[in-house]
PDB file of N, CA and C in Angstrom:
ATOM      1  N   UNK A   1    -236.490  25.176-129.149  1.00  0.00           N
ATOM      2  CA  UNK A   1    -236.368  23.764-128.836  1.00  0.00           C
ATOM      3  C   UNK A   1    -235.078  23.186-129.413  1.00  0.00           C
ATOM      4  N   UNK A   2    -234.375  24.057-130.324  1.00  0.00           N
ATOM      5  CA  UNK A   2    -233.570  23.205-131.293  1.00  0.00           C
ATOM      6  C   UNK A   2    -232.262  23.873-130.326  1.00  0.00           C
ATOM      7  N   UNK A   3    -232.035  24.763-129.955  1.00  0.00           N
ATOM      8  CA  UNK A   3    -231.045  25.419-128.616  1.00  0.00           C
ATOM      9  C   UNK A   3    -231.291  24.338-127.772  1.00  0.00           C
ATOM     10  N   UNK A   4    -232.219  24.210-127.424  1.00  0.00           N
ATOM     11  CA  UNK A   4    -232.139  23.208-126.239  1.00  0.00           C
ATOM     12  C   UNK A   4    -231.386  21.724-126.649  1.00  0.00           C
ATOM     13  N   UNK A   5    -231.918  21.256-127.135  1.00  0.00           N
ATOM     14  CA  UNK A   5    -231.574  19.516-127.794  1.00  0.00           C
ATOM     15  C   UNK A   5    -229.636  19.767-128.505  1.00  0.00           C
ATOM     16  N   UNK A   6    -229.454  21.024-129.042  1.00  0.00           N
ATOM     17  CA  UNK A   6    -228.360  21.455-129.399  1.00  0.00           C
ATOM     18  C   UNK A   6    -227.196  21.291-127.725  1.00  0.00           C
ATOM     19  N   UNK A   7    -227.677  21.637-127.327  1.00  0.00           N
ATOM     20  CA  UNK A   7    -227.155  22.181-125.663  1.00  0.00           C
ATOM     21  C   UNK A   7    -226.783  20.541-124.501  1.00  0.00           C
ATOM     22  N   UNK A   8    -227.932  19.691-124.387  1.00  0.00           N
ATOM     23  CA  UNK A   8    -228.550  18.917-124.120  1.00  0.00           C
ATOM     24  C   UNK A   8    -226.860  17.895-124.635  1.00  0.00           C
ATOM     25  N   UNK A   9    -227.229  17.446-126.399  1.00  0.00           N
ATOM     26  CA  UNK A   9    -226.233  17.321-126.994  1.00  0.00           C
ATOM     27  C   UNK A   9    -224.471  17.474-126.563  1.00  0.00           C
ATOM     28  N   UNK A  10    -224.504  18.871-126.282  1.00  0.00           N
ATOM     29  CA  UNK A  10    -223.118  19.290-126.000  1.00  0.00           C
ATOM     30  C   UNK A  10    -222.722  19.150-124.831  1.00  0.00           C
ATOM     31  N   UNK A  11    -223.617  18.907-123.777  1.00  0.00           N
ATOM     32  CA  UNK A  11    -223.493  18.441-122.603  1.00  0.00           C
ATOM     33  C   UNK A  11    -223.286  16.893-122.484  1.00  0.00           C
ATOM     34  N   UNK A  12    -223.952  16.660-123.147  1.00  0.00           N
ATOM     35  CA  UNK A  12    -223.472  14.703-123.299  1.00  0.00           C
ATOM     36  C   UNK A  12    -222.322  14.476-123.593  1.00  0.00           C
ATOM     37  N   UNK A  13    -221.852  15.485-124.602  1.00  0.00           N
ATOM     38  CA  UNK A  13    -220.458  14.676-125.460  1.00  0.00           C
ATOM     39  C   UNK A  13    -219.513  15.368-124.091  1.00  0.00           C
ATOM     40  N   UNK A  14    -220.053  16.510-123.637  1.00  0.00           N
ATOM     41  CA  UNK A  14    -219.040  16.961-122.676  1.00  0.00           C
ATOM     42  C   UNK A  14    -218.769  15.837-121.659  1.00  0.00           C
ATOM     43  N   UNK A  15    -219.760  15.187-120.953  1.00  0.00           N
ATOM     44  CA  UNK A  15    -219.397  14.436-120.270  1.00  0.00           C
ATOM     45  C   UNK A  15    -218.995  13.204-120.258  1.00  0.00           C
ATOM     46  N   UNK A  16    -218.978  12.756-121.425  1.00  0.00           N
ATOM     47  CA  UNK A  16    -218.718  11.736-122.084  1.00  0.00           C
ATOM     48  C   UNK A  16    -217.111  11.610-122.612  1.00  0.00           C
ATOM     49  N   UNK A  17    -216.839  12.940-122.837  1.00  0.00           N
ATOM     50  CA  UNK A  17    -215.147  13.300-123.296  1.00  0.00           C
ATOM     51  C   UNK A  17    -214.335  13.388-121.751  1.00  0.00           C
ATOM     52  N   UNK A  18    -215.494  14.018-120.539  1.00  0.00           N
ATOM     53  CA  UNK A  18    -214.518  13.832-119.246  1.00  0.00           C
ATOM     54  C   UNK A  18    -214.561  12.140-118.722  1.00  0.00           C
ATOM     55  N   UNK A  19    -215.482  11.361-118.667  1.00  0.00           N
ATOM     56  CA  UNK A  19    -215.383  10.221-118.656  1.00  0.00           C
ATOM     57  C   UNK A  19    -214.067   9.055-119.651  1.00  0.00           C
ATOM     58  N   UNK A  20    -214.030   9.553-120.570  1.00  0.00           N
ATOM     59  CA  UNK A  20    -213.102   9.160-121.358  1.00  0.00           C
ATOM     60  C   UNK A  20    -211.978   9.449-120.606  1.00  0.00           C
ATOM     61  N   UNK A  21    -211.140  10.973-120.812  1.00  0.00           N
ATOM     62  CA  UNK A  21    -210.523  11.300-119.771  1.00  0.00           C
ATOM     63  C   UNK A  21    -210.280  11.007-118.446  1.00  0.00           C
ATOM     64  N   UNK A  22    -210.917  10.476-117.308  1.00  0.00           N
ATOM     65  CA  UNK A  22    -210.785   9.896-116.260  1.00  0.00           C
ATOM     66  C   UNK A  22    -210.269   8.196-116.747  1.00  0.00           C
ATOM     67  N   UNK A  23    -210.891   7.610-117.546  1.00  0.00           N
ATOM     68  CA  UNK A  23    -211.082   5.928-117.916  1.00  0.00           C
ATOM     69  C   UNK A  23    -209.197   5.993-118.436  1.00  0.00           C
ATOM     70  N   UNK A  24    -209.145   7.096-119.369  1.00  0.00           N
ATOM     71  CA  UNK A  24    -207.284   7.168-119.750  1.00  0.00           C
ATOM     72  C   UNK A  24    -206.505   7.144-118.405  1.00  0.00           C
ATOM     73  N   UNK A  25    -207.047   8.439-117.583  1.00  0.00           N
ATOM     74  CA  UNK A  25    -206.343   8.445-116.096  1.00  0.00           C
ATOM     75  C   UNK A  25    -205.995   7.416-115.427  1.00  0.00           C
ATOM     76  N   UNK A  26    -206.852   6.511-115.573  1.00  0.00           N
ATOM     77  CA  UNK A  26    -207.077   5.239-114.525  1.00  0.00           C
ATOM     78  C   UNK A  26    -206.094   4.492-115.315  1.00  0.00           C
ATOM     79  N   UNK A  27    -206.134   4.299-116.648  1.00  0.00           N
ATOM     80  CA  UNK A  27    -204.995   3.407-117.375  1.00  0.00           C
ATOM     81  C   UNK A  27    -203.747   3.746-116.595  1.00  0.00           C
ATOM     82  N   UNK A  28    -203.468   4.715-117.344  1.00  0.00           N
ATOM     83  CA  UNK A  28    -201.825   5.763-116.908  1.00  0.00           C
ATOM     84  C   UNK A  28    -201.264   5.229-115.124  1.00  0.00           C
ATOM     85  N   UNK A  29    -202.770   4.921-114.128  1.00  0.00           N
ATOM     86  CA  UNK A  29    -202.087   5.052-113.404  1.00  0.00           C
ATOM     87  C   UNK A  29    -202.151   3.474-112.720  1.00  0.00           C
ATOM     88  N   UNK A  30    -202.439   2.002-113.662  1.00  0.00           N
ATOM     89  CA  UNK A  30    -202.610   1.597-113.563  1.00  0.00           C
ATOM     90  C   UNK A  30    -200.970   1.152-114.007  1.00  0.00           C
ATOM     91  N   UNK A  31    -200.591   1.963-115.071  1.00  0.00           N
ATOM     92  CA  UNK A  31    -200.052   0.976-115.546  1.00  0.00           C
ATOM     93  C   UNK A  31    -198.444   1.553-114.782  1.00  0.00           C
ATOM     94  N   UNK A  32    -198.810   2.706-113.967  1.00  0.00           N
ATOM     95  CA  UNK A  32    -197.361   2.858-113.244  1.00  0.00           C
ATOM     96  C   UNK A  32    -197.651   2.273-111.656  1.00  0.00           C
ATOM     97  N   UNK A  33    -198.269   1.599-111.423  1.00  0.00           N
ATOM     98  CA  UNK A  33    -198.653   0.308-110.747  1.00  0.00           C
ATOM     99  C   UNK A  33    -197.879  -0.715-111.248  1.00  0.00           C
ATOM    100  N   UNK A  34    -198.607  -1.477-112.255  1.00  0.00           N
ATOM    101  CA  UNK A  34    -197.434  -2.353-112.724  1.00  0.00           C
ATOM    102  C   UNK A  34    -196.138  -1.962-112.907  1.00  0.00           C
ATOM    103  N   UNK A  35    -195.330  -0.914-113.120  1.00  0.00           N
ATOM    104  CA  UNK A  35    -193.959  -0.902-113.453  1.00  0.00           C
ATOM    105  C   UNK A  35    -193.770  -0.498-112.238  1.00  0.00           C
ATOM    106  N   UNK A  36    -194.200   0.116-111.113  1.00  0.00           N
ATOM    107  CA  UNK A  36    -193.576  -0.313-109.885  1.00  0.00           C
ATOM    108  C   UNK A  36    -193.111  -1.411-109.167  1.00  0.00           C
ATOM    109  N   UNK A  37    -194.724  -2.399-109.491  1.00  0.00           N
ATOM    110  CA  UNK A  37    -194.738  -3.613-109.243  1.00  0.00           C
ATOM    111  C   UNK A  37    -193.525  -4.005-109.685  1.00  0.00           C
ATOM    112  N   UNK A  38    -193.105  -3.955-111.036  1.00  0.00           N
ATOM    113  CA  UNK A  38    -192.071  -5.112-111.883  1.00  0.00           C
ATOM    114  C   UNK A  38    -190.716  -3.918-111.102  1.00  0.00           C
ATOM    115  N   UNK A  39    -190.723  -3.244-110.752  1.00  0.00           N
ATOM    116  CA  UNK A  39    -189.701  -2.938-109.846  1.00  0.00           C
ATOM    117  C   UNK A  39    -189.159  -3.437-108.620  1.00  0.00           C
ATOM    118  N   UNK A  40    -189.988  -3.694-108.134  1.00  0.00           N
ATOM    119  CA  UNK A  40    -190.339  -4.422-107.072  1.00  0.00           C
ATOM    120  C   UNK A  40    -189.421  -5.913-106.587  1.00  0.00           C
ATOM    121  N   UNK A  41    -190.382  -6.539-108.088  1.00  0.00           N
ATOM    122  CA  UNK A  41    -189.635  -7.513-108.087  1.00  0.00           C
ATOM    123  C   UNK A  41    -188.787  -7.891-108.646  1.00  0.00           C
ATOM    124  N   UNK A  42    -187.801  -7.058-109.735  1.00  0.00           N
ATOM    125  CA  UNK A  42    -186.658  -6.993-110.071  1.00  0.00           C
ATOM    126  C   UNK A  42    -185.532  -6.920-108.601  1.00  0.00           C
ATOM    127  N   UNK A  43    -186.090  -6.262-107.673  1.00  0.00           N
ATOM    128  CA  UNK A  43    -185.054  -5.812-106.663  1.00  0.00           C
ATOM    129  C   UNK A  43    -185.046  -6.779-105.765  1.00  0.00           C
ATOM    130  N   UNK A  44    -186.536  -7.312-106.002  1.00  0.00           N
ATOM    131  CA  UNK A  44    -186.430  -8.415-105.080  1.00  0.00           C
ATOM    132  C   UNK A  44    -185.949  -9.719-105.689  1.00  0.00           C
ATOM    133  N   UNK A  45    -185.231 -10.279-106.895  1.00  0.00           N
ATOM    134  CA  UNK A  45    -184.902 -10.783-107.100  1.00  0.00           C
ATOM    135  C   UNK A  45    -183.731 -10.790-107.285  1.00  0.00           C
ATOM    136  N   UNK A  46    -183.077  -9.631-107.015  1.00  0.00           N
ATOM    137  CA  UNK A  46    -181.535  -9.339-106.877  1.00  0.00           C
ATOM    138  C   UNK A  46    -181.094  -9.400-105.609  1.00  0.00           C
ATOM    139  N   UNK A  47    -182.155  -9.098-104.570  1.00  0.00           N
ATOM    140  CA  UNK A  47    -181.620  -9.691-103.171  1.00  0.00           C
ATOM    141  C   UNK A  47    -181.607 -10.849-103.442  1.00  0.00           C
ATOM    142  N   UNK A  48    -182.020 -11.570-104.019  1.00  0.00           N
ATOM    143  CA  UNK A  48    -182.316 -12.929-103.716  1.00  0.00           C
ATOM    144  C   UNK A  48    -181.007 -13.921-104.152  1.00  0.00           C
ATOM    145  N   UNK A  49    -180.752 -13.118-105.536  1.00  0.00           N
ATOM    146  CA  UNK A  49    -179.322 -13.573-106.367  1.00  0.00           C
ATOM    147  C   UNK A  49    -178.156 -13.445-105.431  1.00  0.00           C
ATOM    148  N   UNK A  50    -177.922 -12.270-104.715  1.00  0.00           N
ATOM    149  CA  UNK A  50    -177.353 -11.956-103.567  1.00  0.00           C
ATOM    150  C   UNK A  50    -176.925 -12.642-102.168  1.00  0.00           C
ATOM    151  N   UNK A  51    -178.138 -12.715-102.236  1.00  0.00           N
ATOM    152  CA  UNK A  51    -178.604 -13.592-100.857  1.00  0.00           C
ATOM    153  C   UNK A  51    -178.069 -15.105-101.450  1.00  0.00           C
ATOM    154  N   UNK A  52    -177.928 -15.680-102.700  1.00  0.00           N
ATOM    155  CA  UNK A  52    -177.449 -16.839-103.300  1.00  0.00           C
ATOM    156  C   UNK A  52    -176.264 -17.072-103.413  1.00  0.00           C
ATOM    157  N   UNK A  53    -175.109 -15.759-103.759  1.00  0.00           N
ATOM    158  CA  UNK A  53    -173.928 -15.698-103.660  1.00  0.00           C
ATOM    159  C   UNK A  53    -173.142 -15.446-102.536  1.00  0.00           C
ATOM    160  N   UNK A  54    -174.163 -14.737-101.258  1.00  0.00           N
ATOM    161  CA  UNK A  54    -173.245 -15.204-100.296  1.00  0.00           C
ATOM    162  C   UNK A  54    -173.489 -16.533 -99.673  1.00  0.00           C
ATOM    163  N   UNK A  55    -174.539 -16.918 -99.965  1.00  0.00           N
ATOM    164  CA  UNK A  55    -174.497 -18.605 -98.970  1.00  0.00           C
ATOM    165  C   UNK A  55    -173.577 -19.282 -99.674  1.00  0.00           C
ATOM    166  N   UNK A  56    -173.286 -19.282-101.112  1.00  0.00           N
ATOM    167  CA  UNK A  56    -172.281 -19.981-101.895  1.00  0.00           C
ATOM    168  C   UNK A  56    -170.918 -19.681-101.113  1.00  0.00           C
ATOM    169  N   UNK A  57    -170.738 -18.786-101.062  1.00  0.00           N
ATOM    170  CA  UNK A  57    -169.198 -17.688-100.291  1.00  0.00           C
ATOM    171  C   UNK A  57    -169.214 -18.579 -98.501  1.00  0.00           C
ATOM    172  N   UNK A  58    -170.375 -18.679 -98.516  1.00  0.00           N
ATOM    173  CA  UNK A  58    -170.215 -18.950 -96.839  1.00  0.00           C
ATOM    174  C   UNK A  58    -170.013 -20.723 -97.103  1.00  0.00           C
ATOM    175  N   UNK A  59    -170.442 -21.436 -98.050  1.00  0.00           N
ATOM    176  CA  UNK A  59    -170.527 -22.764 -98.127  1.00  0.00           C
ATOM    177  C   UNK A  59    -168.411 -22.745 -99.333  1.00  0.00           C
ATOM    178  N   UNK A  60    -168.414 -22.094 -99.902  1.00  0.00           N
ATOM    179  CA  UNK A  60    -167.002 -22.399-100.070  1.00  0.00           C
ATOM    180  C   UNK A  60    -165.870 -22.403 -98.565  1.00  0.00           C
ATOM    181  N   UNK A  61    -166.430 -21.169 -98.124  1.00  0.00           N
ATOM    182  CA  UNK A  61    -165.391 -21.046 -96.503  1.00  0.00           C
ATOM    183  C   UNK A  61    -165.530 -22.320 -95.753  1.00  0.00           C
ATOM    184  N   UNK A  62    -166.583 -22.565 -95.804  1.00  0.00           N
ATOM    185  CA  UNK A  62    -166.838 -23.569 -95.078  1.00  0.00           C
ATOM    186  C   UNK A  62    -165.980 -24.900 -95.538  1.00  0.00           C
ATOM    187  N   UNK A  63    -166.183 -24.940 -96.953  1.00  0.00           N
ATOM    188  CA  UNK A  63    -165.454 -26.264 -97.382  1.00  0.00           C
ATOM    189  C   UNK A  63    -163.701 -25.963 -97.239  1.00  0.00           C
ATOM    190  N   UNK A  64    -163.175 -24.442 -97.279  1.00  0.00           N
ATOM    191  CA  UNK A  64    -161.849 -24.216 -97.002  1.00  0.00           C
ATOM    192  C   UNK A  64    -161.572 -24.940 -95.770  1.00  0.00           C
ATOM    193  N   UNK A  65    -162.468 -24.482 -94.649  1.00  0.00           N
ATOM    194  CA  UNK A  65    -162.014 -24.854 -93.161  1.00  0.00           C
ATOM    195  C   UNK A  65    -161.988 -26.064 -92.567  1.00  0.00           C
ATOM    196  N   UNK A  66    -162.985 -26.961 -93.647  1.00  0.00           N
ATOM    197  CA  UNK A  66    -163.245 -28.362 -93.728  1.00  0.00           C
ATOM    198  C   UNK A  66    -161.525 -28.922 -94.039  1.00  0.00           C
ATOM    199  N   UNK A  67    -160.812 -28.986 -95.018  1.00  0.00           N
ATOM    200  CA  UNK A  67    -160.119 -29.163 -95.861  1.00  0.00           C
ATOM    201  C   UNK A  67    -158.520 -28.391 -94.740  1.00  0.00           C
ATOM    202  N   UNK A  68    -158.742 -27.368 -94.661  1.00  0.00           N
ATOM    203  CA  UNK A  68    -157.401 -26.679 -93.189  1.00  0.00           C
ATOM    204  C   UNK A  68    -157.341 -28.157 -91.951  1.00  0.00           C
ATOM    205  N   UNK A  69    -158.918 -28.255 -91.881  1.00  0.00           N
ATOM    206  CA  UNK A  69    -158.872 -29.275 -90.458  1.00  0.00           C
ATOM    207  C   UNK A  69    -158.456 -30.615 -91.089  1.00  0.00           C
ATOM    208  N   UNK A  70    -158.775 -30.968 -91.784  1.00  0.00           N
ATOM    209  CA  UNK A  70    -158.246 -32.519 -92.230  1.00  0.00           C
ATOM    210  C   UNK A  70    -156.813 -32.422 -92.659  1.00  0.00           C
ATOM    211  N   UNK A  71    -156.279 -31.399 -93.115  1.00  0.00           N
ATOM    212  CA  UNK A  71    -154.555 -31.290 -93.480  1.00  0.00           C
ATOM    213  C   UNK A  71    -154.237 -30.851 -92.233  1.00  0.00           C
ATOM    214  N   UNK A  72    -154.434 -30.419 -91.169  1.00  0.00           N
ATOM    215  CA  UNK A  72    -153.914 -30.658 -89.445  1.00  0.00           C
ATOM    216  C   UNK A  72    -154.362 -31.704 -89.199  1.00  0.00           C
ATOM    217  N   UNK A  73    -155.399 -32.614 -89.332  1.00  0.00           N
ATOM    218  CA  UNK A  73    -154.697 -34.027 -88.788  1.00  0.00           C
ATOM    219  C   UNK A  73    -154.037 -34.644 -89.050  1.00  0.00           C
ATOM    220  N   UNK A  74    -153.872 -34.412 -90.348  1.00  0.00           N
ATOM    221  CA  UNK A  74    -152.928 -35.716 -90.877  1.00  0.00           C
ATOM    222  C   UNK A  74    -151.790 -35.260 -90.253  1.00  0.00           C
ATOM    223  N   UNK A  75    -151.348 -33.770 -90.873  1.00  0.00           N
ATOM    224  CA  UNK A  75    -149.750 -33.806 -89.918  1.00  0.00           C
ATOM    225  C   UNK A  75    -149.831 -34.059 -88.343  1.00  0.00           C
ATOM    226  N   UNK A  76    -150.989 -33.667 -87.343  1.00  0.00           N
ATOM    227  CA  UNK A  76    -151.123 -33.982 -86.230  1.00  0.00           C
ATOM    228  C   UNK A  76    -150.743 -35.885 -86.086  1.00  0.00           C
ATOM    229  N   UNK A  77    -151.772 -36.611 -87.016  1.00  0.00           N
ATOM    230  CA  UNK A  77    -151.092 -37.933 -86.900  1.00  0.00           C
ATOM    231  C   UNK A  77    -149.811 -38.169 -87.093  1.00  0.00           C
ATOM    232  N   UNK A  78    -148.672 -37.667 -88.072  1.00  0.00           N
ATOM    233  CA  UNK A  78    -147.867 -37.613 -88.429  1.00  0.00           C
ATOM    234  C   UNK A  78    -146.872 -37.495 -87.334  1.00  0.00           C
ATOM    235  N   UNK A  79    -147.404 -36.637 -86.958  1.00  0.00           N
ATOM    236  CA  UNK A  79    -146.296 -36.169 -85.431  1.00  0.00           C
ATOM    237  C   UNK A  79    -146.057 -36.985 -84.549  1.00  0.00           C
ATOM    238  N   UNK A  80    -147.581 -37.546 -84.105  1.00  0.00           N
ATOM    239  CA  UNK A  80    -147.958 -39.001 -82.876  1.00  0.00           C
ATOM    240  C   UNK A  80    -147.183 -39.550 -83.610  1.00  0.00           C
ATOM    241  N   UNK A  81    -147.209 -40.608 -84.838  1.00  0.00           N
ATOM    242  CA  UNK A  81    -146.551 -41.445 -85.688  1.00  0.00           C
ATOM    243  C   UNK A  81    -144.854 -41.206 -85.110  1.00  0.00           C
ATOM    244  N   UNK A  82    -144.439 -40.237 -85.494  1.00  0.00           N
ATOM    245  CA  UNK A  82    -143.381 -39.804 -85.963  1.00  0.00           C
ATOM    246  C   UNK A  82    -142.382 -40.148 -84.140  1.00  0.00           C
ATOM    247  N   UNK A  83    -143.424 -39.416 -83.379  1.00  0.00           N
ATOM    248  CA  UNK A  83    -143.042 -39.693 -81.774  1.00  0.00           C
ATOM    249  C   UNK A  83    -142.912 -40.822 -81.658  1.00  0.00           C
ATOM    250  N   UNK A  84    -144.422 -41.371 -81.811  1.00  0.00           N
ATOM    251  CA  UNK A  84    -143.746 -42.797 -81.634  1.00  0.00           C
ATOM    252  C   UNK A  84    -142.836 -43.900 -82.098  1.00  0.00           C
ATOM    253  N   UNK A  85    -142.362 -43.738 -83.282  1.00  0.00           N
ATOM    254  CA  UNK A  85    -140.972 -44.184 -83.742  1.00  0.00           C
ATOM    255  C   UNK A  85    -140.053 -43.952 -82.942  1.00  0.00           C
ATOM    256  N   UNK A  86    -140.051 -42.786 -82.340  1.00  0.00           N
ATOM    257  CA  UNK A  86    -138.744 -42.315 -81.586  1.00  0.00           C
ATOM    258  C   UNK A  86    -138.660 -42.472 -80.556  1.00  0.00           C
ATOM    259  N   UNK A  87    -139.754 -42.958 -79.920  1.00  0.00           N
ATOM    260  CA  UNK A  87    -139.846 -43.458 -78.069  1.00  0.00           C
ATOM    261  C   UNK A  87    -139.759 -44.601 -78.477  1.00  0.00           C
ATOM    262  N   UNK A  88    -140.007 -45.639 -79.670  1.00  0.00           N
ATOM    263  CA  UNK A  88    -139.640 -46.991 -80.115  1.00  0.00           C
ATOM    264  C   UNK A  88    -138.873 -47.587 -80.058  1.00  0.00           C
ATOM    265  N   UNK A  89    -137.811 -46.357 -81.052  1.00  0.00           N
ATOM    266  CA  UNK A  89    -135.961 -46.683 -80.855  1.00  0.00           C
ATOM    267  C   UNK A  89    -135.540 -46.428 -79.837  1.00  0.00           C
ATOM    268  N   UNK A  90    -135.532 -45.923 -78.793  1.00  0.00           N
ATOM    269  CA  UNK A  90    -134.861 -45.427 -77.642  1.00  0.00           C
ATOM    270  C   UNK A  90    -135.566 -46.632 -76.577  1.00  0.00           C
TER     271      UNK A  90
END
């Protein structure tokens, strides 16, 4: 009887040590879940920084071409101006 309850015993802790073992497993693979995750969104927050510096790039061009067109009118007025002085005198 004392083999048996001995046995009985060693079978518990046995399964009890693979349960443990699986419960660690599940951590381990829980937690390369999360560091994928935080991969994830590291990358996705670098598109995003990205995605921030070119709209900046596209909103400076923009203000260049703004700034090209208003220094051609003025000399464009300049010119009318300038004509018309000279069809004035004549």
């Amino acid at each position: 009887m004392r083999n048996v309850l001995s046995l009985i015993i060693l079978y518990v802790l046995q399964i009890s040590l693979c349960l443990l073992q699986i419960s660690l497993c599940v951590l381990q693979i829980s937690l390369c879940v999360l560091q994928i995750s935080l991969c994830v969104l590291q990358i996705s927050l670098c598109v995003l920084q990205i995605s921030l510096c070119v709209l900046q790039i596209s909103l400076c061009v923009l203000q260049i071409s703004l700034c090209v067109l208003q220094i051609s009118l003025c000399v464009l007025q300049i010119l009318i101006m300038s004509s018309t002085l000279t069809h004035s005198r004549n």
